[in-house]
Protein backbone atom coordinates (compact mmCIF):
# COMPACT_ATOMS: atom_id res chain seq x y z
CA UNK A 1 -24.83 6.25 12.46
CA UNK A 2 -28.11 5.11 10.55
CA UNK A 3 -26.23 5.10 7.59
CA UNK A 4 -23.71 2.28 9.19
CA UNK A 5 -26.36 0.54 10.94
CA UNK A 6 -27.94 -0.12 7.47
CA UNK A 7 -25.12 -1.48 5.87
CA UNK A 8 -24.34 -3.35 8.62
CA UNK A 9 -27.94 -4.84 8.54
CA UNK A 10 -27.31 -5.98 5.03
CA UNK A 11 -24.36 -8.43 5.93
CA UNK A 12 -25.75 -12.14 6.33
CA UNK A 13 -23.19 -13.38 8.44
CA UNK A 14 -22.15 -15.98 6.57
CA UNK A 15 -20.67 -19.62 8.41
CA UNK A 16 -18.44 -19.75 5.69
CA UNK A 17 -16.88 -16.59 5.89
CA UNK A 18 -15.55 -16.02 2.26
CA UNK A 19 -14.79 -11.95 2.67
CA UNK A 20 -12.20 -12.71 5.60
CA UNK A 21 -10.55 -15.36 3.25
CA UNK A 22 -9.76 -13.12 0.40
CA UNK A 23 -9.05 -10.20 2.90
CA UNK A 24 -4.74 -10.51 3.34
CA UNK A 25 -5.20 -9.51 6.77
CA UNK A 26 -7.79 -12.26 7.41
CA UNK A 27 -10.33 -9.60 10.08
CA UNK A 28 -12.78 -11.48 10.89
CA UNK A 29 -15.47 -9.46 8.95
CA UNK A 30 -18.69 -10.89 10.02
CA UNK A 31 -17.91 -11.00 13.61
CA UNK A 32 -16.99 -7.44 13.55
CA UNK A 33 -20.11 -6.44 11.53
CA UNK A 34 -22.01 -7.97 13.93
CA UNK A 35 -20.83 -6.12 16.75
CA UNK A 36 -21.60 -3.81 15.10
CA UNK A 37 -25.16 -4.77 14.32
CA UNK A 38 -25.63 -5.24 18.41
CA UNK A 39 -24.27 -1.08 18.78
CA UNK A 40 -21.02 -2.75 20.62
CA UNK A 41 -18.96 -0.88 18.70
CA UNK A 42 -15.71 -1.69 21.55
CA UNK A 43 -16.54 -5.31 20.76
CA UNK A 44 -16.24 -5.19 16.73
CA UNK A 45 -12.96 -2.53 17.61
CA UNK A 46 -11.34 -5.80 19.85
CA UNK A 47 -12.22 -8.15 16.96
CA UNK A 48 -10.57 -6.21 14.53
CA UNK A 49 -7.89 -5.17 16.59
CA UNK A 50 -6.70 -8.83 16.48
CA UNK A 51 -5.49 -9.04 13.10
CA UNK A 52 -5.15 -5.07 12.29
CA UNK A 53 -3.76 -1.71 13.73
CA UNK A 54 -5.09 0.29 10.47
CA UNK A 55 -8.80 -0.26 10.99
CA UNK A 56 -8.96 3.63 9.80
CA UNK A 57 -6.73 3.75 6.67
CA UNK A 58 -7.68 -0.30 5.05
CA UNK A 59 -11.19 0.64 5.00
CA UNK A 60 -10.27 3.65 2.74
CA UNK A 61 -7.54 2.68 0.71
CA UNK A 62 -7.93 -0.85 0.30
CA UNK A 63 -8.82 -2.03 -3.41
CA UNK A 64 -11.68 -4.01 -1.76
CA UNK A 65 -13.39 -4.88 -4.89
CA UNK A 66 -10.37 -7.47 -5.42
CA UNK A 67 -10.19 -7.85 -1.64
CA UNK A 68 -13.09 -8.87 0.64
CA UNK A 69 -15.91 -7.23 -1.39
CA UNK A 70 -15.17 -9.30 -3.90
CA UNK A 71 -15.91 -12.42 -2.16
CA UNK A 72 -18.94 -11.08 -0.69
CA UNK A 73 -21.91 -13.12 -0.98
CA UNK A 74 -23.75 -10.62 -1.59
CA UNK A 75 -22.54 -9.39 -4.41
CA UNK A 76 -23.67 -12.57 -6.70
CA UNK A 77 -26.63 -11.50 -7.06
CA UNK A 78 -26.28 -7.57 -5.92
CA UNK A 79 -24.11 -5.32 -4.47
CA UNK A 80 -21.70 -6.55 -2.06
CA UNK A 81 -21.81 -5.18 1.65
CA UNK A 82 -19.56 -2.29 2.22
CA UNK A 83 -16.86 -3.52 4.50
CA UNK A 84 -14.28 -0.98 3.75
CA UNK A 85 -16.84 1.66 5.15
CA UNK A 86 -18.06 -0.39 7.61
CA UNK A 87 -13.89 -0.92 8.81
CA UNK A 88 -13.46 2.81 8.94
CA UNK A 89 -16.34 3.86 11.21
CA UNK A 90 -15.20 1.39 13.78
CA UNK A 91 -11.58 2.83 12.96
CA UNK A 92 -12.44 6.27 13.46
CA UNK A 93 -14.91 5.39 16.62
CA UNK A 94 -12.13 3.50 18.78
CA UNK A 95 -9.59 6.97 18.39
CA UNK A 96 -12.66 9.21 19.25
CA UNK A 97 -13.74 7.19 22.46
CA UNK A 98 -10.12 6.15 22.96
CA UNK A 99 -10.77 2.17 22.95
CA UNK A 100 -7.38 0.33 23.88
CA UNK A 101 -5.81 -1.56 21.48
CA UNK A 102 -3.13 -3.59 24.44
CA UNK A 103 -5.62 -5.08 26.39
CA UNK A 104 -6.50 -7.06 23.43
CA UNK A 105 -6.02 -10.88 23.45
CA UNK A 106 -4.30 -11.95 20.12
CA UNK A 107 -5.07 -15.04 18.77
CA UNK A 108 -7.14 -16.79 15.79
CA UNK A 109 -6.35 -15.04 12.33
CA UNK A 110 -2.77 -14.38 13.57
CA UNK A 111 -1.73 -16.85 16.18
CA UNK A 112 0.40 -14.90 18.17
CA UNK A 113 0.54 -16.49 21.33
CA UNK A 114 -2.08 -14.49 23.82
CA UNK A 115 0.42 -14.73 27.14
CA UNK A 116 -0.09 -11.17 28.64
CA UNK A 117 3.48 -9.31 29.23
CA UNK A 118 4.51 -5.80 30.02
CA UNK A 119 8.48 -5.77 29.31
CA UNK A 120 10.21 -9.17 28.23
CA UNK A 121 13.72 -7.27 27.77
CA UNK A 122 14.01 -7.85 24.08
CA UNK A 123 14.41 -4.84 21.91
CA UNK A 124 13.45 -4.68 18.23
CA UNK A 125 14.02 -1.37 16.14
CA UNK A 126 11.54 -1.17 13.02
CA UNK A 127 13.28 0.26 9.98
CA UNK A 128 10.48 2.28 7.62
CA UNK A 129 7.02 3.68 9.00
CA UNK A 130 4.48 2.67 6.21
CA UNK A 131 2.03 -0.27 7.03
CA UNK A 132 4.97 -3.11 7.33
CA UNK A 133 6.38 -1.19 9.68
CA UNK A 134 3.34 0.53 11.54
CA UNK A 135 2.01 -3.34 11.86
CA UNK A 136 5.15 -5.12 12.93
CA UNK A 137 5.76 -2.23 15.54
CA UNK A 138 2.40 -2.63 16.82
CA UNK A 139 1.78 -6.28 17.42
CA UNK A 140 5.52 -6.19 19.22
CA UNK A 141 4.93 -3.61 21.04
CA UNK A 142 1.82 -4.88 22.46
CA UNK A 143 3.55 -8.26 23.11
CA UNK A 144 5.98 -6.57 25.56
CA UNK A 145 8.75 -5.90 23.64
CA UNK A 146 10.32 -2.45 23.00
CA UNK A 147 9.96 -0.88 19.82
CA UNK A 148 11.94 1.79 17.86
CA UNK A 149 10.64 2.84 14.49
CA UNK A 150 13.50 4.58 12.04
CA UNK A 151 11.81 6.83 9.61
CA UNK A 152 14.17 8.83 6.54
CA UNK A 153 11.68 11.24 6.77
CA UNK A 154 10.26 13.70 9.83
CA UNK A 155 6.99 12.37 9.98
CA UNK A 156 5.75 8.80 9.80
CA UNK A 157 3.20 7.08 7.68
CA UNK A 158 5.83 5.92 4.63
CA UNK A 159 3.25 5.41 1.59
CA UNK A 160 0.18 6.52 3.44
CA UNK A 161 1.98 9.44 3.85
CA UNK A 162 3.95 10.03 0.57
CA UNK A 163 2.42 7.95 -1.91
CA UNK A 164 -1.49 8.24 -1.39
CA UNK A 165 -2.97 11.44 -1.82
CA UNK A 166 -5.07 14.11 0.61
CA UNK A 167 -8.41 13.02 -1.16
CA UNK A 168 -7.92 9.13 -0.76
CA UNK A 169 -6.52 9.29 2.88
CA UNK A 170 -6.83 12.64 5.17
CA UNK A 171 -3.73 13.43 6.72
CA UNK A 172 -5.23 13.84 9.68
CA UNK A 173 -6.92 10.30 9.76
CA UNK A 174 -3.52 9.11 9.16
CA UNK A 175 -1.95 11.11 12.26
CA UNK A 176 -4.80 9.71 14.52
CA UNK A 177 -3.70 6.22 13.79
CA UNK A 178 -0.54 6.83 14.05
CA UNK A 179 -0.19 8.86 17.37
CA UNK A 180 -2.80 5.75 18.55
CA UNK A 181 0.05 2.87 17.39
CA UNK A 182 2.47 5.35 19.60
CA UNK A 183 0.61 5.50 22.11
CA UNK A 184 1.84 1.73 22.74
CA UNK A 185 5.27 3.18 23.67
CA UNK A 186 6.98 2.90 20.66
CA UNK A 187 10.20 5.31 20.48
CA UNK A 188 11.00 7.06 17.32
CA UNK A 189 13.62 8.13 15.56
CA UNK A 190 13.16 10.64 13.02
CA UNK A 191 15.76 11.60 9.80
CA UNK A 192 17.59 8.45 9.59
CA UNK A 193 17.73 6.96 6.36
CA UNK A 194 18.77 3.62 6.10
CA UNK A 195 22.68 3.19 4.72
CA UNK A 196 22.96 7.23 5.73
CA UNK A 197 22.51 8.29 9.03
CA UNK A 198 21.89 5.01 10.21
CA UNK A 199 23.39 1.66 9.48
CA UNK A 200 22.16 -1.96 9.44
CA UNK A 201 25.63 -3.25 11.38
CA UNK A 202 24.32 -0.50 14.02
CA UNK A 203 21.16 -1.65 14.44
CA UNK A 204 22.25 -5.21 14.47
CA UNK A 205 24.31 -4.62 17.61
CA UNK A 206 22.36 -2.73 19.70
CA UNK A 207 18.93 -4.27 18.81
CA UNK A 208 18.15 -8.45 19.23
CA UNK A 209 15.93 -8.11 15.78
CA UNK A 210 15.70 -5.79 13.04
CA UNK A 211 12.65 -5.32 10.61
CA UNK A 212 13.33 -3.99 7.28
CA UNK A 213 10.17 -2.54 5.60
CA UNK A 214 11.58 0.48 3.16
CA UNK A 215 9.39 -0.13 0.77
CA UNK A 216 9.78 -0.02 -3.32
CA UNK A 217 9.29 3.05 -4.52
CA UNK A 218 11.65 4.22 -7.61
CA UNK A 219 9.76 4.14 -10.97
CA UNK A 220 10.40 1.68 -13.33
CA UNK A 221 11.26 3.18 -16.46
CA UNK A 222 10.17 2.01 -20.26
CA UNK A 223 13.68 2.18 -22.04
CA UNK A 224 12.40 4.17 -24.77
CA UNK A 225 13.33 7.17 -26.69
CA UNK A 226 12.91 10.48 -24.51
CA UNK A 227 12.78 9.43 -21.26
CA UNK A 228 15.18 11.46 -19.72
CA UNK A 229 13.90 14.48 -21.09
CA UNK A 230 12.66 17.70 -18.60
CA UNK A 231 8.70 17.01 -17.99
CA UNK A 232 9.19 13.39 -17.67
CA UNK A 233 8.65 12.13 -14.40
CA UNK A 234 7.67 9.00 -12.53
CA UNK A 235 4.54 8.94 -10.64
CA UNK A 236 6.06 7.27 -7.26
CA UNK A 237 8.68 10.04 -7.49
CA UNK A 238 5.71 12.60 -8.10
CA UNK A 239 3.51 11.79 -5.30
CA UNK A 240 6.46 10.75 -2.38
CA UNK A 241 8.18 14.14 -3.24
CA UNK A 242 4.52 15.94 -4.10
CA UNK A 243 7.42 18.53 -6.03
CA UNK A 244 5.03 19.41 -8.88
CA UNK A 245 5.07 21.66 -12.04
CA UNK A 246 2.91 24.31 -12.85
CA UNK A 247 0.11 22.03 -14.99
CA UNK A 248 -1.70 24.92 -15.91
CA UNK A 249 -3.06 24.96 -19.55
CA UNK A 250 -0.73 21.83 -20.16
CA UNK A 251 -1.81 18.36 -21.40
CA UNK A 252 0.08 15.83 -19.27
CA UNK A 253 -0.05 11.87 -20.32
CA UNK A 254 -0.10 9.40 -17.81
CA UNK A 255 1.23 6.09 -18.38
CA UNK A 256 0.02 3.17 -16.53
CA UNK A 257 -3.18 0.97 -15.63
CA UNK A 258 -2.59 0.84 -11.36
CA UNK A 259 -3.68 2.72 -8.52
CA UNK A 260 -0.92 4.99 -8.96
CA UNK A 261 -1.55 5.70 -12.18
CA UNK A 262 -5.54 7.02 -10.75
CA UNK A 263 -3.79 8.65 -8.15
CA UNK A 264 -1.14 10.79 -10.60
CA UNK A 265 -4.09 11.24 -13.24
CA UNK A 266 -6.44 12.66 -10.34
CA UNK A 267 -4.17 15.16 -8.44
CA UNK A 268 -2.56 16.62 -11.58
CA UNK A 269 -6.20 16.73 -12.79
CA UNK A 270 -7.23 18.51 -9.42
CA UNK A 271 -4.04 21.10 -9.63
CA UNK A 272 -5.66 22.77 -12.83
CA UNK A 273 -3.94 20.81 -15.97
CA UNK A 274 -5.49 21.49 -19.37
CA UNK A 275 -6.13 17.90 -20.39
CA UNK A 276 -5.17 14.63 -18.82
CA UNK A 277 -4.70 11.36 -20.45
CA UNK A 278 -4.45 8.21 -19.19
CA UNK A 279 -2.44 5.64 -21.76
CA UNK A 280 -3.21 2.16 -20.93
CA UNK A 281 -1.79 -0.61 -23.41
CA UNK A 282 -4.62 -3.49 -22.36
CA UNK A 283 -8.22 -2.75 -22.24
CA UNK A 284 -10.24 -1.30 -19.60
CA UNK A 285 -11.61 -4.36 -18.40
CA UNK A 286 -7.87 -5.59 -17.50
CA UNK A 287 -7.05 -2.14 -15.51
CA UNK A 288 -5.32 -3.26 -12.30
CA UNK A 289 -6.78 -0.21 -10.39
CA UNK A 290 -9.52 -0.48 -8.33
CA UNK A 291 -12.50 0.02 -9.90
CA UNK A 292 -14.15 2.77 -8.16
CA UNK A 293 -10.51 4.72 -8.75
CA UNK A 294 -11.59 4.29 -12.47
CA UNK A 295 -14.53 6.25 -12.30
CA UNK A 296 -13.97 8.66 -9.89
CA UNK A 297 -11.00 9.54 -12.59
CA UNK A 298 -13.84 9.35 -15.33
CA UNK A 299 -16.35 11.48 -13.08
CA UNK A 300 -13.40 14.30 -12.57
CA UNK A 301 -12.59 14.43 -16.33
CA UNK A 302 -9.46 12.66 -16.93
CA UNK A 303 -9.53 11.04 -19.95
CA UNK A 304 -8.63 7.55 -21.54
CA UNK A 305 -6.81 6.11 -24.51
CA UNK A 306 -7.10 2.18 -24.14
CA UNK A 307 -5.44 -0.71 -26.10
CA UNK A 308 -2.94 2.21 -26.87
CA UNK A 309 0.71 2.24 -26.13
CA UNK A 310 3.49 4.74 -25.89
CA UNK A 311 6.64 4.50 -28.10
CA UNK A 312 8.64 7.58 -27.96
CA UNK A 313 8.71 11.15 -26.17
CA UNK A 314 9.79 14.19 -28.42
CA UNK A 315 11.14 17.63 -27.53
CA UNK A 316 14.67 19.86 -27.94
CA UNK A 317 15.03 20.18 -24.04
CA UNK A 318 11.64 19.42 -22.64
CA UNK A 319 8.15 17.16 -23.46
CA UNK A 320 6.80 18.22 -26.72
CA UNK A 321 4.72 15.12 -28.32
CA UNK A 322 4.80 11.52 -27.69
CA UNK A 323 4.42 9.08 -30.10
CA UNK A 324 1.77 6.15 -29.61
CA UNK A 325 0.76 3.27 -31.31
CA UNK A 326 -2.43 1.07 -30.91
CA UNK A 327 -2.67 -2.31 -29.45
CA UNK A 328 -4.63 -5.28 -30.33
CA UNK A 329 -4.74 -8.11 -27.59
CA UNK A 330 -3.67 -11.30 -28.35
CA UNK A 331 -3.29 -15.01 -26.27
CA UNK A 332 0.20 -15.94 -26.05
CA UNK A 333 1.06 -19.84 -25.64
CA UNK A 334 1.91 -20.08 -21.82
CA UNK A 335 0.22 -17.24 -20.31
CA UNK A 336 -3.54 -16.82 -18.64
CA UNK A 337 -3.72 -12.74 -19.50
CA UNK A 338 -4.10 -11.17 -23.03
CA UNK A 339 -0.72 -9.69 -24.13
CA UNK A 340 -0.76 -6.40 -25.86
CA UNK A 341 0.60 -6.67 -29.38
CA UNK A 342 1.56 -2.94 -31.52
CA UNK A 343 -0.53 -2.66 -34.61
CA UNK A 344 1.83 -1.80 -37.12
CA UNK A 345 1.22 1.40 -38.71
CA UNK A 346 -1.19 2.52 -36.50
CA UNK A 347 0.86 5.21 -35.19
CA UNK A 348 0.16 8.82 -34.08
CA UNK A 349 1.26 11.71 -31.96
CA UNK A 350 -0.15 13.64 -29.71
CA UNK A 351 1.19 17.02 -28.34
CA UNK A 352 2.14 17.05 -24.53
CA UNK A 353 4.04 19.20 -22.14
CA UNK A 354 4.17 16.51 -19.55
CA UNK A 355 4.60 12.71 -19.29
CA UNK A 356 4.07 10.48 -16.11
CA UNK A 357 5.62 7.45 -15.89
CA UNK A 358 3.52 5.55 -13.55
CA UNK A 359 4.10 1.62 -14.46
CA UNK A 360 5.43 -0.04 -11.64
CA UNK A 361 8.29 0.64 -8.90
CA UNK A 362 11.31 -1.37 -7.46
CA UNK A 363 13.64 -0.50 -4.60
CA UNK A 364 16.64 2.08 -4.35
CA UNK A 365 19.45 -0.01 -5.40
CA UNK A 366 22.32 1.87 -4.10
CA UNK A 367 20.82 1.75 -0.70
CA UNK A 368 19.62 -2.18 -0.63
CA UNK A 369 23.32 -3.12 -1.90
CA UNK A 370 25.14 -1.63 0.50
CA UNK A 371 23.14 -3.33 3.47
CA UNK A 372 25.13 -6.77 2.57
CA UNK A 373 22.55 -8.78 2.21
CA UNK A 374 21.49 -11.56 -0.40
CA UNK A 375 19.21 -10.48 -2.87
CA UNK A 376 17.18 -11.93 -5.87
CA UNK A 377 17.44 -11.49 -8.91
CA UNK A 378 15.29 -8.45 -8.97
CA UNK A 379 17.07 -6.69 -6.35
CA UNK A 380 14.78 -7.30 -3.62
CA UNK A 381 15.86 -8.48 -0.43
CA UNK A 382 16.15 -12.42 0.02
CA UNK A 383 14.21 -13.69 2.69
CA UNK A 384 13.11 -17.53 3.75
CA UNK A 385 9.84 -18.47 4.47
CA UNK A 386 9.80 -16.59 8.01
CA UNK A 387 10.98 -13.20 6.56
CA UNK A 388 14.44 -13.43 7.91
CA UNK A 389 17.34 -12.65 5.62
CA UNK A 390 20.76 -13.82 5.50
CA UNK A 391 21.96 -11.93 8.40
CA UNK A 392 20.57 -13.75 11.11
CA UNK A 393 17.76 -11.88 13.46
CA UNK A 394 17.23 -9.31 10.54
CA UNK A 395 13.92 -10.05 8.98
CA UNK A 396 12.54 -7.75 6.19
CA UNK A 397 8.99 -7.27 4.47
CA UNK A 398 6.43 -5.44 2.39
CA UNK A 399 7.56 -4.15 -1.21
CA UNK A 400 11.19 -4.20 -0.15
CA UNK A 401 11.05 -8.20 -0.71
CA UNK A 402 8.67 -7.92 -3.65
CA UNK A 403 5.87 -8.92 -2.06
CA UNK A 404 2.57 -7.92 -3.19
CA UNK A 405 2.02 -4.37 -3.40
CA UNK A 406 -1.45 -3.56 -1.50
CA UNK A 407 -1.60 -1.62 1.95
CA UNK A 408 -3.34 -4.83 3.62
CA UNK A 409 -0.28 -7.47 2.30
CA UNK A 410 1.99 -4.80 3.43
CA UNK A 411 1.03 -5.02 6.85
CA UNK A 412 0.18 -9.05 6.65
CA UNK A 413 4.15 -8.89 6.24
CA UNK A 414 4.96 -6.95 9.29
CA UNK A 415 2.26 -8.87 11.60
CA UNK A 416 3.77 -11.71 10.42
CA UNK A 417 7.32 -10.76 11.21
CA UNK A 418 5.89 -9.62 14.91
CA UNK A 419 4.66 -12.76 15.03
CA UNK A 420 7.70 -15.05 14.34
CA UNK A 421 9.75 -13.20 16.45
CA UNK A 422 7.01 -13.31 19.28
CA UNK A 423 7.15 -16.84 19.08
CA UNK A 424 10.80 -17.22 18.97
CA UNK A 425 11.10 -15.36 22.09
CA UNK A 426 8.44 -17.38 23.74
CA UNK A 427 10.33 -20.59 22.69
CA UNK A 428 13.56 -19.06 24.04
């Protein structure tokens, strides 16, 4: 408690408020801290609570340093305040003293409309449980109308769950939250996987709006020599599935600059492999993983190979070597970032029992086409500028519609959805 009183001490409350523009979410972050500076902690838990439902899990997964902390005053001159930390305390605090999230009037960084209902007789069922769907199911919920979440799997959380691992985000954390967004009378229905058990036509009948929020989460693959030999795997895959190999006294290569990438490099590293290598084809400096992901991977003994890019995996039936090739970085007419460029003839091998491909995901095709709905060009779901798709009162959001892939724009998308359809009803 001294420890958050501090850092709360150290925010300056600016007018301007430039950490809840760059949050997605847009909390109202010196508001909340000051709450918190008073010891209301229920107050700063209402002001968060209207714009968020994942006060717990955003202020420890969130890649704040590109976020709000990176717009923190602050941090011109210093450090920057620790809001994530600061989020999750008052998370945490409003499950332990059991702080109500319905009796909370939402307004300002959302808009939804603040007219107190119980029931309005409009049904909505939620299709995918990460933070699209958690969010959207929420906000509805708490706006009177009734809720049913589909989840493929039996137990909900989607990415939180599958994709982020024990040391980032405690299960249990995650259940509290959870059972807390439940709590709200959402039904559930567990082990129906969209296009399987369950079908969109189906939902569309019995339901007056469907959200979509499945997610993206099938590797992207490099198209290069090897790939589909045994001991290649893609990192998405990996974590969701958490089906791994024995690592011991192997050296497994991990391709890929994200989160992801940290978060494959870190739990193989943690399950006992011989050597892990990180390949990244830019420099450090241009990682897209959160910083503090970096060196916690550093600080655990993974290792790095920078400006350095994979060209071929060797092996009679399973990973033997890879083949690499070094990068130089070079400005290419048109575009902002440095493009990596192979050095020719810089090329060497390394030895390597497993490779993990872990540079970038897209949806499951076989399941988005058979929903019959338009689609880009990239196979993500087609949506206008209120998240609806072609089929009318369908809406879809988060990764499935290639939006941008952070917990906090996930759930943006669902509040956003909630709050469309709110407002449609209202209008009605």
């Amino acid at each position: 408690m001294e420890n958050v009183n501090e850092l709360s001490e150290y925010c300056l409350n600016c007018k301007t408020k430039p950490c809840q523009k760059a949050c997605p979410l847009e909390n109202d972050i010196p508001e909340f801290i000051k709450n918190i500076k008073n010891e209301n902690y229920e107050e700063a838990y209402k002001v968060l609570s209207k714009t968020t439902v994942l006060e717990s899990v955003c202020g420890r997964v969130c890649p704040h340093m590109s976020q709000c902390m990176g717009s923190c005053v602050r941090g011109i001159k210093s450090h920057p305040v620790n809001i994530g930390e600061l989020e999750a305390f008052i998370g945490d605090m409003a499950i332990q003293n059991g702080y109500n999230m319905d009796d909370v009037v939402v307004q300002n960084g959302c808009n939804i409309n603040d007219i107190k209902c119980k029931k309005n007789g409009k049904s909505v069922a939620v299709v995918g449980s990460g933070p699209a769907g958690l969010t959207c199911a929420a906000f509805l919920a708490r706006n009177g109308f009734e809720v049913t979440i589909y989840e493929k799997y039996d137990k909900l959380g989607g990415i939180l769950r599958h994709g982020i691992p024990e040391f980032r985000l405690d299960k249990k954390i995650l259940d509290n939250v959870i059972n807390k967004i439940l709590s709200l009378g959402i039904n559930v229905e567990y082990n129906k996987k969209l296009g399987v058990n369950v079908l969109l036509k189906e939902l569309s009948d019995n339901y007056d709006y469907v959200f979509i929020a499945i997610g993206a989460n099938i590797p992207w693959k490099m198209g290069i020599d090897g790939e589909k030999l045994n001991g290649v795997f893609g990192g998405n895959s990996l974590l969701e599935n958490n089906c791994h190999p024995d690592y011991k006294e192997k050296n497994v290569a991990i391709i890929g600059g994200g989160n992801v990438a940290m978060d494959c490099a870190r739990t193989i590293n943690k399950m006992g492999a011989k050597k892990v290598t990180v390949i990244y084809r830019r420099a450090e400096e241009q990682m897209p993983a959160e910083r503090k992901e970096i060196e916690d991977a550093k600080n655990e003994g993974v290792n790095f190979l920078f400006q350095t890019n994979i060209i071929g995996i060797f092996g009679k039936d399973k990973v033997e070597e890879i083949e690499c090739v070094k990068t130089e970085l070079m400005q290419k007419e048109g575009e902002t970032r440095l493009s990596p460029i192979d050095i020719v003839g810089s090329n060497f091998n390394l030895k390597m029992d497993y490779v993990v491909m872990a540079i970038g995901s897209t949806v499951e095709e076989n399941v988005i086409n058979n929903l019959g709905l338009e689609c880009n060009n990239k196979s993500y779901i087609k949506v206008d500028e209120n998240c609806e798709t072609s089929m009318k009162n369908v809406f879809a959001g988060g990764d499935v519609i290639g939006g941008k892939a952070t917990v906090a724009w996930a759930a943006r998308s669902g509040r956003d959805v909630a709050k469309y359809i709110i407002d449609k009803c209202i209008e009605e």
